[in-house]
PDB file of N, CA and C in Angstrom:
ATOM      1  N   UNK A   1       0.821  -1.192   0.000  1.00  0.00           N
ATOM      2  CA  UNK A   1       0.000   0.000   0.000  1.00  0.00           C
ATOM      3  C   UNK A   1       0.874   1.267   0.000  1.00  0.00           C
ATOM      4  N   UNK A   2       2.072   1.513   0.420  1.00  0.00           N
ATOM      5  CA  UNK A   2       2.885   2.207   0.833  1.00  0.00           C
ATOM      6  C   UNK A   2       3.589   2.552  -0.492  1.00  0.00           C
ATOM      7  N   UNK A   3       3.875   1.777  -1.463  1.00  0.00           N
ATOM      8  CA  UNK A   3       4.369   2.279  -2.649  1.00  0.00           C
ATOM      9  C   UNK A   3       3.525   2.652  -3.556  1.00  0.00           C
ATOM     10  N   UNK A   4       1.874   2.597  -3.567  1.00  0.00           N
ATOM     11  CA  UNK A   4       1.153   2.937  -4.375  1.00  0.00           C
ATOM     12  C   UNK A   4       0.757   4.308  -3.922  1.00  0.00           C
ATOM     13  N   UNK A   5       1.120   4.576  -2.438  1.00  0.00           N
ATOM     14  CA  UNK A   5       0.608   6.173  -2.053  1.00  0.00           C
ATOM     15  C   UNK A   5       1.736   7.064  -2.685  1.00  0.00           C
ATOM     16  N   UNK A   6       2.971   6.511  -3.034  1.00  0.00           N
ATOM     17  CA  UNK A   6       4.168   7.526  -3.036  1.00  0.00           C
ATOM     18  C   UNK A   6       3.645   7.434  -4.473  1.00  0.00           C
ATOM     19  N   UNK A   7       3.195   6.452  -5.699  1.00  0.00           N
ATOM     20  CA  UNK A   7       2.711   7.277  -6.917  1.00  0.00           C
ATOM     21  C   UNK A   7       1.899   7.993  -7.036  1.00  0.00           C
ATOM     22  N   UNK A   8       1.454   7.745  -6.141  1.00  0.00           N
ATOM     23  CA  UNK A   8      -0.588   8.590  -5.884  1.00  0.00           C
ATOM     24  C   UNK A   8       0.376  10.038  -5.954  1.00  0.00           C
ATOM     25  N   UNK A   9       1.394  10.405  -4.533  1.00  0.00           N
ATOM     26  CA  UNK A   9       1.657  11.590  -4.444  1.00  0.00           C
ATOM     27  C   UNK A   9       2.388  12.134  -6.144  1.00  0.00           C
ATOM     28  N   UNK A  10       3.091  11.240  -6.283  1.00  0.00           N
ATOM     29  CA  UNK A  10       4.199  11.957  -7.484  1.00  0.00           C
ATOM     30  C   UNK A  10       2.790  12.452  -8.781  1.00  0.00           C
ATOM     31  N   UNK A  11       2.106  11.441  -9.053  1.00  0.00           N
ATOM     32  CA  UNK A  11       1.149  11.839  -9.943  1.00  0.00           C
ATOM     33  C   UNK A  11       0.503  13.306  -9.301  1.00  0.00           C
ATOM     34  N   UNK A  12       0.346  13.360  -8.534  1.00  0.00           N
ATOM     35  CA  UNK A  12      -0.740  14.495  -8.220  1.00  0.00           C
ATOM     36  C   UNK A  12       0.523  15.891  -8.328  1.00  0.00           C
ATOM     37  N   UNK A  13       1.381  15.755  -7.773  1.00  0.00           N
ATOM     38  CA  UNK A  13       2.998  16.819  -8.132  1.00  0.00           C
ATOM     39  C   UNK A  13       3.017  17.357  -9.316  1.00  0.00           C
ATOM     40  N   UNK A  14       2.966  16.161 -10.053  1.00  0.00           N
ATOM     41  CA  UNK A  14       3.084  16.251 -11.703  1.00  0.00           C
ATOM     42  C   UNK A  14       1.619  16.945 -11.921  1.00  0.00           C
ATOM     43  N   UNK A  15       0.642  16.889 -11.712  1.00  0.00           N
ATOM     44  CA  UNK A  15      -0.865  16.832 -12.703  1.00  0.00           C
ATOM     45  C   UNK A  15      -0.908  18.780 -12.116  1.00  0.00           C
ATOM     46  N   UNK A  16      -0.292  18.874 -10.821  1.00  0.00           N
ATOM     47  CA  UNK A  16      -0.144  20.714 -10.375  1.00  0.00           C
ATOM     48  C   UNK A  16       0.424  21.342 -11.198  1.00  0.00           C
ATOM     49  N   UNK A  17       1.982  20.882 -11.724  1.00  0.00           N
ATOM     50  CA  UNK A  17       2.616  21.637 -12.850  1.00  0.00           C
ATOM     51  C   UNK A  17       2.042  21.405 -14.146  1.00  0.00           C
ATOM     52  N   UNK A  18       1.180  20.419 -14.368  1.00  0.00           N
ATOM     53  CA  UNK A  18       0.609  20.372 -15.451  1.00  0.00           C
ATOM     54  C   UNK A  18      -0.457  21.554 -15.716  1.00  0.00           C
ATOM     55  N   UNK A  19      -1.349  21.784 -14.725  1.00  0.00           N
ATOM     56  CA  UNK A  19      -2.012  23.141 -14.338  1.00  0.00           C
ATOM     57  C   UNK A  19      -1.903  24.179 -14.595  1.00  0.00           C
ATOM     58  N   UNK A  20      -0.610  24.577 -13.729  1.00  0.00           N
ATOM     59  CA  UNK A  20      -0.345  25.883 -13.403  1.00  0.00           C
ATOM     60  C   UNK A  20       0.098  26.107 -15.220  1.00  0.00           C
ATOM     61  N   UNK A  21       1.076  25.102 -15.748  1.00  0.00           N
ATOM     62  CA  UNK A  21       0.649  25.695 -17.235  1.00  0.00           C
ATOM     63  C   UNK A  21      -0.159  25.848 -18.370  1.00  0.00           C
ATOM     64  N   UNK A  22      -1.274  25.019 -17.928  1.00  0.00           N
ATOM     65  CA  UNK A  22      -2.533  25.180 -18.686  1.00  0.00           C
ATOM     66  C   UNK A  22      -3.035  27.079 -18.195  1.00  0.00           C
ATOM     67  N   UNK A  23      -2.813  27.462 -17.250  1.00  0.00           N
ATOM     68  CA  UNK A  23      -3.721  28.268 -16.626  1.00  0.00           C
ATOM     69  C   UNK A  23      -2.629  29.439 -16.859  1.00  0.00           C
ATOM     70  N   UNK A  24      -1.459  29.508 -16.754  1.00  0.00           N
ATOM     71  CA  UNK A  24      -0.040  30.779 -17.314  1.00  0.00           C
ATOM     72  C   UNK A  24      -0.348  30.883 -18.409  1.00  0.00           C
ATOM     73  N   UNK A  25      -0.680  32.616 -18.447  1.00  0.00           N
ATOM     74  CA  UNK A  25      -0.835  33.613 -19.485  1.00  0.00           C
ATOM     75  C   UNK A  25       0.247  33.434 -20.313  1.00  0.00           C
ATOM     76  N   UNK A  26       0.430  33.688 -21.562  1.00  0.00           N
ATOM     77  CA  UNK A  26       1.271  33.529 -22.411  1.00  0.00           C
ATOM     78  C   UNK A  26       1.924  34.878 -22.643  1.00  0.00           C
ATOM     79  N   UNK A  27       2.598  35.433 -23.013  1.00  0.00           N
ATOM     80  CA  UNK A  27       3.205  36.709 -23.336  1.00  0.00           C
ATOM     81  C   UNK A  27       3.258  37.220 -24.985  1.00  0.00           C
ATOM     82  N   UNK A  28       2.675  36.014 -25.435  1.00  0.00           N
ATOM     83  CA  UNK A  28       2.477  36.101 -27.010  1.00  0.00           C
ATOM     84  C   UNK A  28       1.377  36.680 -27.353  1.00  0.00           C
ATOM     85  N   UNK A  29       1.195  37.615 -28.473  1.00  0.00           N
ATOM     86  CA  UNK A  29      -0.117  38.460 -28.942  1.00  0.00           C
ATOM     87  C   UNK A  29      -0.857  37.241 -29.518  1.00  0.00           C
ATOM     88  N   UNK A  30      -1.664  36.660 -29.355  1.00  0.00           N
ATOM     89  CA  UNK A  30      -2.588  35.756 -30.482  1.00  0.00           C
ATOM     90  C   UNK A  30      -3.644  35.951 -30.980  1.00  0.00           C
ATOM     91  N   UNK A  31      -3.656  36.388 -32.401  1.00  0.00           N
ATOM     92  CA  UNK A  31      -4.304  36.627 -33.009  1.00  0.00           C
ATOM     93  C   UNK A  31      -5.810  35.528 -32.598  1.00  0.00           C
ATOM     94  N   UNK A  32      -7.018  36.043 -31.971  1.00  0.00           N
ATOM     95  CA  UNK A  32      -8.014  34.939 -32.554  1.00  0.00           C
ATOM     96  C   UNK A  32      -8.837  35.685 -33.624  1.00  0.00           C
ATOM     97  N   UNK A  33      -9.768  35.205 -34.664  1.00  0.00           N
ATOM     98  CA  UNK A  33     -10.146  36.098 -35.831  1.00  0.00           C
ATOM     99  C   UNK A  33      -9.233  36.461 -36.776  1.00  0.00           C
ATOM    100  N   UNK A  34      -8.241  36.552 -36.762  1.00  0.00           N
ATOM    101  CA  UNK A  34      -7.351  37.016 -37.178  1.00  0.00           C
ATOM    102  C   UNK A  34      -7.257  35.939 -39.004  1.00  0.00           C
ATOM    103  N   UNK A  35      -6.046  36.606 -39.757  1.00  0.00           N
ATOM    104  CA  UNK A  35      -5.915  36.156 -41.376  1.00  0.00           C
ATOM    105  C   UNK A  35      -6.066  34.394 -41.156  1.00  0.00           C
ATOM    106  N   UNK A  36      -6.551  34.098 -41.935  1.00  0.00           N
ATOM    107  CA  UNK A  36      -6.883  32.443 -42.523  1.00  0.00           C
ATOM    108  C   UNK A  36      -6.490  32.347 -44.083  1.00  0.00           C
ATOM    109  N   UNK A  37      -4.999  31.801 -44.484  1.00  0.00           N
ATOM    110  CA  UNK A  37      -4.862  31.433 -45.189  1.00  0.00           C
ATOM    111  C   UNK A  37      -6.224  31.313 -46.945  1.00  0.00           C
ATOM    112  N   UNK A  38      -5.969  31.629 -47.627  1.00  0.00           N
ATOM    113  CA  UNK A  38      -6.969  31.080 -49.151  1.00  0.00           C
ATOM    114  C   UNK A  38      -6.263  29.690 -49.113  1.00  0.00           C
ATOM    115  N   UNK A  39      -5.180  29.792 -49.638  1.00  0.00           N
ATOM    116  CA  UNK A  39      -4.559  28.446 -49.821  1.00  0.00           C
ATOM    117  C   UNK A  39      -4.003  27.880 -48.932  1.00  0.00           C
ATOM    118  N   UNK A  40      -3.923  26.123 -48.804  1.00  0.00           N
ATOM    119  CA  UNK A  40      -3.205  25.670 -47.835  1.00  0.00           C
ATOM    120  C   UNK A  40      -1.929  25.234 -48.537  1.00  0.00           C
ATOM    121  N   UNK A  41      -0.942  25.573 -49.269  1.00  0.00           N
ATOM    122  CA  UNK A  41       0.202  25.069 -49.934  1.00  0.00           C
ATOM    123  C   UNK A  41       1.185  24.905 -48.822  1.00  0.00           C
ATOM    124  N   UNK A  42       1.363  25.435 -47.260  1.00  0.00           N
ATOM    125  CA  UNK A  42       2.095  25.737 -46.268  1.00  0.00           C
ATOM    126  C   UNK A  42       3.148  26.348 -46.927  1.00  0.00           C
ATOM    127  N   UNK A  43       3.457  26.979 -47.426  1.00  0.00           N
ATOM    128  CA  UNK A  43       5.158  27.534 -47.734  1.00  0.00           C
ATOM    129  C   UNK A  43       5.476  28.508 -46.745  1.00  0.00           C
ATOM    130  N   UNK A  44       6.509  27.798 -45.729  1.00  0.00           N
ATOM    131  CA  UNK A  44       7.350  28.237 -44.815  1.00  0.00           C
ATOM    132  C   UNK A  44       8.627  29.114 -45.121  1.00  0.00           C
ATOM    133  N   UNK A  45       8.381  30.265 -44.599  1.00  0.00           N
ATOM    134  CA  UNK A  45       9.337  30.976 -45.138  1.00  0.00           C
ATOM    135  C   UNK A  45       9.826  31.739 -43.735  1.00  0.00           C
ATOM    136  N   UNK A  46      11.738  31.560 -43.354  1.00  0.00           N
ATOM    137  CA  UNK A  46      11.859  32.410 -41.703  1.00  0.00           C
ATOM    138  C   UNK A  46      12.977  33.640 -42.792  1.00  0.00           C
ATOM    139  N   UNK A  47      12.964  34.503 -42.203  1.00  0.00           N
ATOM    140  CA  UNK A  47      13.553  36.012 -42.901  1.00  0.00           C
ATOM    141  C   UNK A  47      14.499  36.348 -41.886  1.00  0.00           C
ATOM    142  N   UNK A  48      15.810  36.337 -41.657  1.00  0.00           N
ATOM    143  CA  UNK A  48      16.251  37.544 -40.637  1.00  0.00           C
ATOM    144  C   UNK A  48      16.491  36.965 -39.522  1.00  0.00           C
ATOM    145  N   UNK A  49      15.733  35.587 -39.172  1.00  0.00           N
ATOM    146  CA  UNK A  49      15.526  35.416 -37.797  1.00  0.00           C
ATOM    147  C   UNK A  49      16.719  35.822 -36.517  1.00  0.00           C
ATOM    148  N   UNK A  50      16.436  36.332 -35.574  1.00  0.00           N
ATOM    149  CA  UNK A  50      17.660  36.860 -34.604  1.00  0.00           C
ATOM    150  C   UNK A  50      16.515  35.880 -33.223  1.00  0.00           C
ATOM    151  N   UNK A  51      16.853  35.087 -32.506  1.00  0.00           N
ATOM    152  CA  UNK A  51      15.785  34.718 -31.322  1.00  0.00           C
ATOM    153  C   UNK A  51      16.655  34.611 -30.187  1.00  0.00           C
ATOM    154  N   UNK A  52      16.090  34.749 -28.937  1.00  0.00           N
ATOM    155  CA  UNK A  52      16.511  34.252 -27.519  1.00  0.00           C
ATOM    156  C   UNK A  52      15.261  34.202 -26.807  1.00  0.00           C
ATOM    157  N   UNK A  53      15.802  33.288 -26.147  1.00  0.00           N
ATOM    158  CA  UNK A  53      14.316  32.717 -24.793  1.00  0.00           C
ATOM    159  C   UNK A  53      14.289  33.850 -24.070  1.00  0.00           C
ATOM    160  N   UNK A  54      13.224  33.927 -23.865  1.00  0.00           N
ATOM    161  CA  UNK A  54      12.750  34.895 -22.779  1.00  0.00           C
ATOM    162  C   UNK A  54      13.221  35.503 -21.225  1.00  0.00           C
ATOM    163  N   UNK A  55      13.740  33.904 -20.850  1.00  0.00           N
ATOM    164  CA  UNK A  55      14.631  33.484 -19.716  1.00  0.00           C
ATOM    165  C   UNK A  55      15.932  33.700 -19.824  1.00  0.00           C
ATOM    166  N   UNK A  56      16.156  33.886 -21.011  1.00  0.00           N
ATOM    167  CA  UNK A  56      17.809  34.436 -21.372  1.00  0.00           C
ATOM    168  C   UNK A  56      18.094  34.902 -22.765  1.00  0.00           C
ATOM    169  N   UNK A  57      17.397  36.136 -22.145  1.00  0.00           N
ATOM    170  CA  UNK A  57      17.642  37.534 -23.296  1.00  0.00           C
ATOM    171  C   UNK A  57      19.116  37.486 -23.534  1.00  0.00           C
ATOM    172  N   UNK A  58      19.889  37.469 -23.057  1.00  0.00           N
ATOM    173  CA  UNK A  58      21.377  37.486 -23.113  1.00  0.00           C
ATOM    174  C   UNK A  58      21.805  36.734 -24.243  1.00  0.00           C
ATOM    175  N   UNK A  59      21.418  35.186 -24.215  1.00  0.00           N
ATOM    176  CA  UNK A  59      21.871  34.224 -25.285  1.00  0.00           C
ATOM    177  C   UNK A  59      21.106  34.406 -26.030  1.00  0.00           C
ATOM    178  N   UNK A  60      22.106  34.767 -27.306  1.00  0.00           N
ATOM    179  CA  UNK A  60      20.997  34.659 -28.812  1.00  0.00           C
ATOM    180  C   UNK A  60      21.208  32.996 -29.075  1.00  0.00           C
ATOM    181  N   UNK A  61      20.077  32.750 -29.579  1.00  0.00           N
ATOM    182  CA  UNK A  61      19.984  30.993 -29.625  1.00  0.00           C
ATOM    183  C   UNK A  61      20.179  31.133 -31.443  1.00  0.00           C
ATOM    184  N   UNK A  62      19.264  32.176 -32.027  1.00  0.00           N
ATOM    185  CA  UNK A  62      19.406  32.014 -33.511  1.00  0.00           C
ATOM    186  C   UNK A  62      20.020  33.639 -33.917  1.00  0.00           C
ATOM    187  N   UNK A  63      20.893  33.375 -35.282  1.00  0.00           N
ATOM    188  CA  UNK A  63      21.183  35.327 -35.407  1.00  0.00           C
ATOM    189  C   UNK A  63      21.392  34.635 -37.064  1.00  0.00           C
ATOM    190  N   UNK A  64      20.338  36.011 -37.538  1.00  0.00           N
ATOM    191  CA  UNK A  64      20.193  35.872 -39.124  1.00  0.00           C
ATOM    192  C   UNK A  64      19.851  34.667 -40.011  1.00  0.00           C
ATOM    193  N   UNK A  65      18.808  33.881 -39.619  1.00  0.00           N
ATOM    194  CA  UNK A  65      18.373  32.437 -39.985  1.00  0.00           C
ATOM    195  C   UNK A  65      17.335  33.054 -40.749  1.00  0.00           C
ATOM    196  N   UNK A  66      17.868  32.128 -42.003  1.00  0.00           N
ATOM    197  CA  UNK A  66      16.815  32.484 -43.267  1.00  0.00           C
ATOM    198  C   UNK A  66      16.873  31.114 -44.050  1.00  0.00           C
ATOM    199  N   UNK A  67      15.479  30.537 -43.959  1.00  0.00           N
ATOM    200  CA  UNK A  67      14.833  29.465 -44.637  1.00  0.00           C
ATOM    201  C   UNK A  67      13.499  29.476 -45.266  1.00  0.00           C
ATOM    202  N   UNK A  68      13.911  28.614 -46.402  1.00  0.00           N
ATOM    203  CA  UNK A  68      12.454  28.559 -47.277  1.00  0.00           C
ATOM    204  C   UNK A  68      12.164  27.028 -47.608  1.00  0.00           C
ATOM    205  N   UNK A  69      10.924  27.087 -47.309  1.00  0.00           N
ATOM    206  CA  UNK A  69      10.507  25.443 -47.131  1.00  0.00           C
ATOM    207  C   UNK A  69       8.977  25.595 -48.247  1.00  0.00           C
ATOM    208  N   UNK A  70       9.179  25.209 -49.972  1.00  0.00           N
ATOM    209  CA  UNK A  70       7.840  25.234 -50.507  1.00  0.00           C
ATOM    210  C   UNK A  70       7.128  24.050 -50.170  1.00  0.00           C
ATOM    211  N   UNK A  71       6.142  24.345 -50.546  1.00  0.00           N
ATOM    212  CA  UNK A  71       5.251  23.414 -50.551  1.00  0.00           C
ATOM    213  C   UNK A  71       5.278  21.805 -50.852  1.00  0.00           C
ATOM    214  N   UNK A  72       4.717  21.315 -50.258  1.00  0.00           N
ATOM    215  CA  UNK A  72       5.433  19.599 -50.237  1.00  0.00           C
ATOM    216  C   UNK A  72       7.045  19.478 -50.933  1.00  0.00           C
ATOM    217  N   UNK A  73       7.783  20.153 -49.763  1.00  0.00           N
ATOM    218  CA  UNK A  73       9.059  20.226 -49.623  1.00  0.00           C
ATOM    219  C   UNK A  73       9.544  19.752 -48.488  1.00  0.00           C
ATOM    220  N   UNK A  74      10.118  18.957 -48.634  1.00  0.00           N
ATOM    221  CA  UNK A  74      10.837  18.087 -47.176  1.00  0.00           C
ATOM    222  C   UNK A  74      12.102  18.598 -46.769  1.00  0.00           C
ATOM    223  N   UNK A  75      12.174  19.511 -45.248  1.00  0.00           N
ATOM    224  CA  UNK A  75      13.515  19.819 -45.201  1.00  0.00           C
ATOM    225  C   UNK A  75      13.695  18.806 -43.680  1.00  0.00           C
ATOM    226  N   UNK A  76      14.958  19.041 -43.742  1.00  0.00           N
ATOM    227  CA  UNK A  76      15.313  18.361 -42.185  1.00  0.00           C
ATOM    228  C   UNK A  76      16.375  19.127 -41.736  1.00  0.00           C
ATOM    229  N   UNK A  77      16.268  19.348 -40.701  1.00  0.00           N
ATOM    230  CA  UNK A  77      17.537  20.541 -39.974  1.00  0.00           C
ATOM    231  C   UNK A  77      18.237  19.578 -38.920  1.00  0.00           C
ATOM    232  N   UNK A  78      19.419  19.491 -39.157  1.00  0.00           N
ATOM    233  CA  UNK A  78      20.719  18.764 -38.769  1.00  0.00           C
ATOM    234  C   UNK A  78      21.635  19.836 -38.126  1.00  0.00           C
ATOM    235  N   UNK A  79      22.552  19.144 -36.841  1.00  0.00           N
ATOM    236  CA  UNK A  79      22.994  19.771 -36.445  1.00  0.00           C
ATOM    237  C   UNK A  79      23.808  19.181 -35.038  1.00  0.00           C
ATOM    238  N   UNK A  80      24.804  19.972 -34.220  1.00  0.00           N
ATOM    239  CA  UNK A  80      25.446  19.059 -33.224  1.00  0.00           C
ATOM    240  C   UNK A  80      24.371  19.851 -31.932  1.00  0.00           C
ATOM    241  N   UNK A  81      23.987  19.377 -30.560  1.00  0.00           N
ATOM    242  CA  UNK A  81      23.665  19.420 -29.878  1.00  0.00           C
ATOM    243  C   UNK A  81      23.323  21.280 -29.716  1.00  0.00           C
ATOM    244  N   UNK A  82      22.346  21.840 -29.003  1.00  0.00           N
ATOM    245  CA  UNK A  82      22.219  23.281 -28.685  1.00  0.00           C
ATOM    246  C   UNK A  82      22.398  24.064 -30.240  1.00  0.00           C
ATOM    247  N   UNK A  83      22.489  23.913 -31.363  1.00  0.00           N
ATOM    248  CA  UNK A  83      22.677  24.782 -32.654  1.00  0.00           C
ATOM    249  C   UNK A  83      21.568  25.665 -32.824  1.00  0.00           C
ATOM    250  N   UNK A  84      20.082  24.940 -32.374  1.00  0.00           N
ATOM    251  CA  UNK A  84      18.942  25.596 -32.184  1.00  0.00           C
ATOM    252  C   UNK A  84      17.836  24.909 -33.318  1.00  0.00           C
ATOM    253  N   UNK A  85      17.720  23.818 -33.633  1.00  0.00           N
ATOM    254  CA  UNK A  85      17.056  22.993 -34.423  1.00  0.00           C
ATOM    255  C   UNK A  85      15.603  23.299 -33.567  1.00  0.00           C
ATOM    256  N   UNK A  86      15.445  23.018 -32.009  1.00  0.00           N
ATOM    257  CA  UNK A  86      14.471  22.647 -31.657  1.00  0.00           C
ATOM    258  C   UNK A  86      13.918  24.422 -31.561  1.00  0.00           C
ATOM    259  N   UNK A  87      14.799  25.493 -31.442  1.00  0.00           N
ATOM    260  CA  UNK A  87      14.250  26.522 -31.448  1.00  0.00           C
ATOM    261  C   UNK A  87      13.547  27.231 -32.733  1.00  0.00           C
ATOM    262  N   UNK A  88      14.296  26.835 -33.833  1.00  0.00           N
ATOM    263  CA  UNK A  88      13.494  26.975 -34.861  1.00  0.00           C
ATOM    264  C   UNK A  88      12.227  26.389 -35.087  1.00  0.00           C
ATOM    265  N   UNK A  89      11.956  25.024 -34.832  1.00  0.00           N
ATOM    266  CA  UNK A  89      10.655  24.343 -34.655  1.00  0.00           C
ATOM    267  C   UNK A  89       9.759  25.460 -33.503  1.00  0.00           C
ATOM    268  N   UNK A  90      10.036  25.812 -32.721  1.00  0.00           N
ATOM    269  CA  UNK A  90       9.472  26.437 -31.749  1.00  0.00           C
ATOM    270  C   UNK A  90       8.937  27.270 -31.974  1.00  0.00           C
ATOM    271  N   UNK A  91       9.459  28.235 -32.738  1.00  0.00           N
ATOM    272  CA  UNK A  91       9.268  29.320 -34.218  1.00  0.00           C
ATOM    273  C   UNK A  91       8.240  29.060 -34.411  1.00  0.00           C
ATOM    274  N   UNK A  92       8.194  28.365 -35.567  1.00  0.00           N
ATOM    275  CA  UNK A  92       7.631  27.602 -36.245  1.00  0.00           C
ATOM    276  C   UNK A  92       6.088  27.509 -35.856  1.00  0.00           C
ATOM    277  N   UNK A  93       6.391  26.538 -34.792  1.00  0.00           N
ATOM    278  CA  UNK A  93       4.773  26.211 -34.462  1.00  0.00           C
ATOM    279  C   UNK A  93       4.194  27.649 -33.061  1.00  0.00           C
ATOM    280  N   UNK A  94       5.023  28.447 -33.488  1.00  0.00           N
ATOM    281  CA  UNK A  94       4.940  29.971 -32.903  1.00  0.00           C
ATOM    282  C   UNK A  94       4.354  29.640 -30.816  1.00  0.00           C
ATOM    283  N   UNK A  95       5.246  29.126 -30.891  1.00  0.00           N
ATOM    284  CA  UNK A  95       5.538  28.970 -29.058  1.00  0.00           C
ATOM    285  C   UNK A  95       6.180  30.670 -28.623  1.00  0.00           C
ATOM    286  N   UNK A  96       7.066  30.684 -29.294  1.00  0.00           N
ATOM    287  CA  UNK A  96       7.807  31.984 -29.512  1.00  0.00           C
ATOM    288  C   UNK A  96       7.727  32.885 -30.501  1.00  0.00           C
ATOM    289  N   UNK A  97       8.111  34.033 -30.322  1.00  0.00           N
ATOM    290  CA  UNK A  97       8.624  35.028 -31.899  1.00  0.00           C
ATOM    291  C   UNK A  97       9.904  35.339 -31.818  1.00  0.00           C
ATOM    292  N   UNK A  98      10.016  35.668 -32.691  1.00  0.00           N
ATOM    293  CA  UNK A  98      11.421  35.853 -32.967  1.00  0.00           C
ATOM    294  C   UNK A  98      11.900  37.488 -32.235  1.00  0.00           C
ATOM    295  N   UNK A  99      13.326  37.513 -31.562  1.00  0.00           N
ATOM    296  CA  UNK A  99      13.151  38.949 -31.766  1.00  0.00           C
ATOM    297  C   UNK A  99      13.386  40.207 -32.633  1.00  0.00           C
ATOM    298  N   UNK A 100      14.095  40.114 -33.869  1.00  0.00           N
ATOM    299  CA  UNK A 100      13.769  40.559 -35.159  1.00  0.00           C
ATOM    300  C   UNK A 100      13.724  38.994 -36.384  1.00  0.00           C
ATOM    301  N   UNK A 101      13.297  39.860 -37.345  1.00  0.00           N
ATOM    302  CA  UNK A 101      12.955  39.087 -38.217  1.00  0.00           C
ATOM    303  C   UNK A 101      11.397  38.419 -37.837  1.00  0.00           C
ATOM    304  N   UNK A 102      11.275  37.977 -39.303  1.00  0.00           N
ATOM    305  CA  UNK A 102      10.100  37.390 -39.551  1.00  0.00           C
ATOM    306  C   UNK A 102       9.472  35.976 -40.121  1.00  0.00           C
ATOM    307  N   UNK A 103       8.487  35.262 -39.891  1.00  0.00           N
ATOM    308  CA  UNK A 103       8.527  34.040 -40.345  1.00  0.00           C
ATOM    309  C   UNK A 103       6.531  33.999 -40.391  1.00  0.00           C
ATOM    310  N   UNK A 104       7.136  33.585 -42.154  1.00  0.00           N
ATOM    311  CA  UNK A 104       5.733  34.040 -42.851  1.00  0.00           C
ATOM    312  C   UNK A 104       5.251  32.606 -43.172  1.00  0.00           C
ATOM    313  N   UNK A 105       3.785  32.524 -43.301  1.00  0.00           N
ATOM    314  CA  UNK A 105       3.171  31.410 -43.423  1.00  0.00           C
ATOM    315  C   UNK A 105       2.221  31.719 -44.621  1.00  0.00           C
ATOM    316  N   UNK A 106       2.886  31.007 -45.879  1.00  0.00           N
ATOM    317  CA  UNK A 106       1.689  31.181 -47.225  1.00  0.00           C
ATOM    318  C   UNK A 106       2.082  33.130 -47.363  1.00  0.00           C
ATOM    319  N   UNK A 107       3.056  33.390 -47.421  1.00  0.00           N
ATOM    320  CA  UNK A 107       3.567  34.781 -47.302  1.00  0.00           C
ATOM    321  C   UNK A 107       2.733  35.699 -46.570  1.00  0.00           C
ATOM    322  N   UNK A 108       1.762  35.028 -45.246  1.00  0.00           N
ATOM    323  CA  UNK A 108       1.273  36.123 -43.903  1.00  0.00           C
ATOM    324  C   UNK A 108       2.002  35.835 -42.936  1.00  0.00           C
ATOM    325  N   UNK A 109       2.733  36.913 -41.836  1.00  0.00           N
ATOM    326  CA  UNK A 109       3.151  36.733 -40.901  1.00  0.00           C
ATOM    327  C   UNK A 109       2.245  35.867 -39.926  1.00  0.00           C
ATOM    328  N   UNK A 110       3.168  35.358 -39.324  1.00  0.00           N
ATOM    329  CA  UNK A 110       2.331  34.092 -38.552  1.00  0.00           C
ATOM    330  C   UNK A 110       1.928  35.319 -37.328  1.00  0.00           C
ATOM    331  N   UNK A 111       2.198  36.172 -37.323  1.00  0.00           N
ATOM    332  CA  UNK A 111       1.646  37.232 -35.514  1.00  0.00           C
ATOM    333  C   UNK A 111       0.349  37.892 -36.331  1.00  0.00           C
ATOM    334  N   UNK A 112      -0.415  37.573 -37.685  1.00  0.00           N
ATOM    335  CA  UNK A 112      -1.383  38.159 -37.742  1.00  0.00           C
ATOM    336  C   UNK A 112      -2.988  37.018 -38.686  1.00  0.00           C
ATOM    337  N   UNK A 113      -1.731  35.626 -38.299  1.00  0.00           N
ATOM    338  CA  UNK A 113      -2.700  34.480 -38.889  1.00  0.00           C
ATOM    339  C   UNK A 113      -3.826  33.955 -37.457  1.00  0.00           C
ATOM    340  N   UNK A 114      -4.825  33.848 -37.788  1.00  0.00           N
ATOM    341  CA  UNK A 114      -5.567  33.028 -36.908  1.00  0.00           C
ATOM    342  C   UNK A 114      -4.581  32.176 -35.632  1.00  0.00           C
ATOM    343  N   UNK A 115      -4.872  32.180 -34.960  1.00  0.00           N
ATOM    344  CA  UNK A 115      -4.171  30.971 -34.112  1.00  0.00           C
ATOM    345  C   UNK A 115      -4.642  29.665 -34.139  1.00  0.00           C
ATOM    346  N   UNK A 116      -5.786  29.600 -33.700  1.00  0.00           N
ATOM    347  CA  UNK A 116      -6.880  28.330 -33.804  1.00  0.00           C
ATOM    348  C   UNK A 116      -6.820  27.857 -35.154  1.00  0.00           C
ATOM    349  N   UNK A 117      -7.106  28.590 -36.099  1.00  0.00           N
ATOM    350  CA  UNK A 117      -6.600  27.963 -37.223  1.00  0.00           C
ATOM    351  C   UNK A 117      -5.316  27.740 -37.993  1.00  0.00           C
ATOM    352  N   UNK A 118      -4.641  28.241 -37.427  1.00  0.00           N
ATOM    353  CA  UNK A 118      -3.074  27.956 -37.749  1.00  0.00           C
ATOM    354  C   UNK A 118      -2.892  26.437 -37.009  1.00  0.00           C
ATOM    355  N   UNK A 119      -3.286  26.792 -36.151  1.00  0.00           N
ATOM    356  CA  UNK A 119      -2.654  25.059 -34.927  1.00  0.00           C
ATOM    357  C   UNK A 119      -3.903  23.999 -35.804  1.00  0.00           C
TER     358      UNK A 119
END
């Protein structure tokens, strides 16, 4: 009984931080209403990109990243550990913005596409 209470506790630990980030405001503008694509071709396009986490303005993670991904175009981003692969994805599926530069979706900035319909 004694080892099933200590998962009982760890689950319930875990399911609080699961919470508290369902329920943390985001610091990102999100468009709802906002542009909806005509076409869905996805052509990914990042311009300029310069980024750092929020938590460490200091470290630039990306400086001057410029990619173009057309339409049923397969890219894969390679790289040795920390290069920023996963920060570009992050981009991407707009967790973050960049802090200059831009990254356009179907040539609309993703800070003025729908959100709900972007995801």
């Amino acid at each position: 009984m004694a080892s099933h209470l200590i998962t009982v506790s760890k689950v319930q630990g875990a399911s609080y931080k699961v919470a508290e980030l369902i329920i943390k405001k985001t610091s990102l503008e999100v468009k709802e209403g906002g542009l909806k694509s005509e076409t869905q071709d996805g052509r990914i396009l990042i311009e300029d990109v310069n980024f750092a986490y929020p938590t460490k303005k200091d470290v630039t993670v990306l400086q001057k990243v410029n990619i173009d991904v057309k339409s049923n175009e397969v890219l894969a981003i390679v790289g040795s550990s920390g290069c920023g692969k996963s920060s570009v994805m992050k981009l991407v599926e707009r967790f973050y913005d960049p802090v200059n530069g831009r990254l356009l979706y179907n040539d609309q900035d993703l800070k003025d596409i729908d959100n709900k319909w972007y995801h």
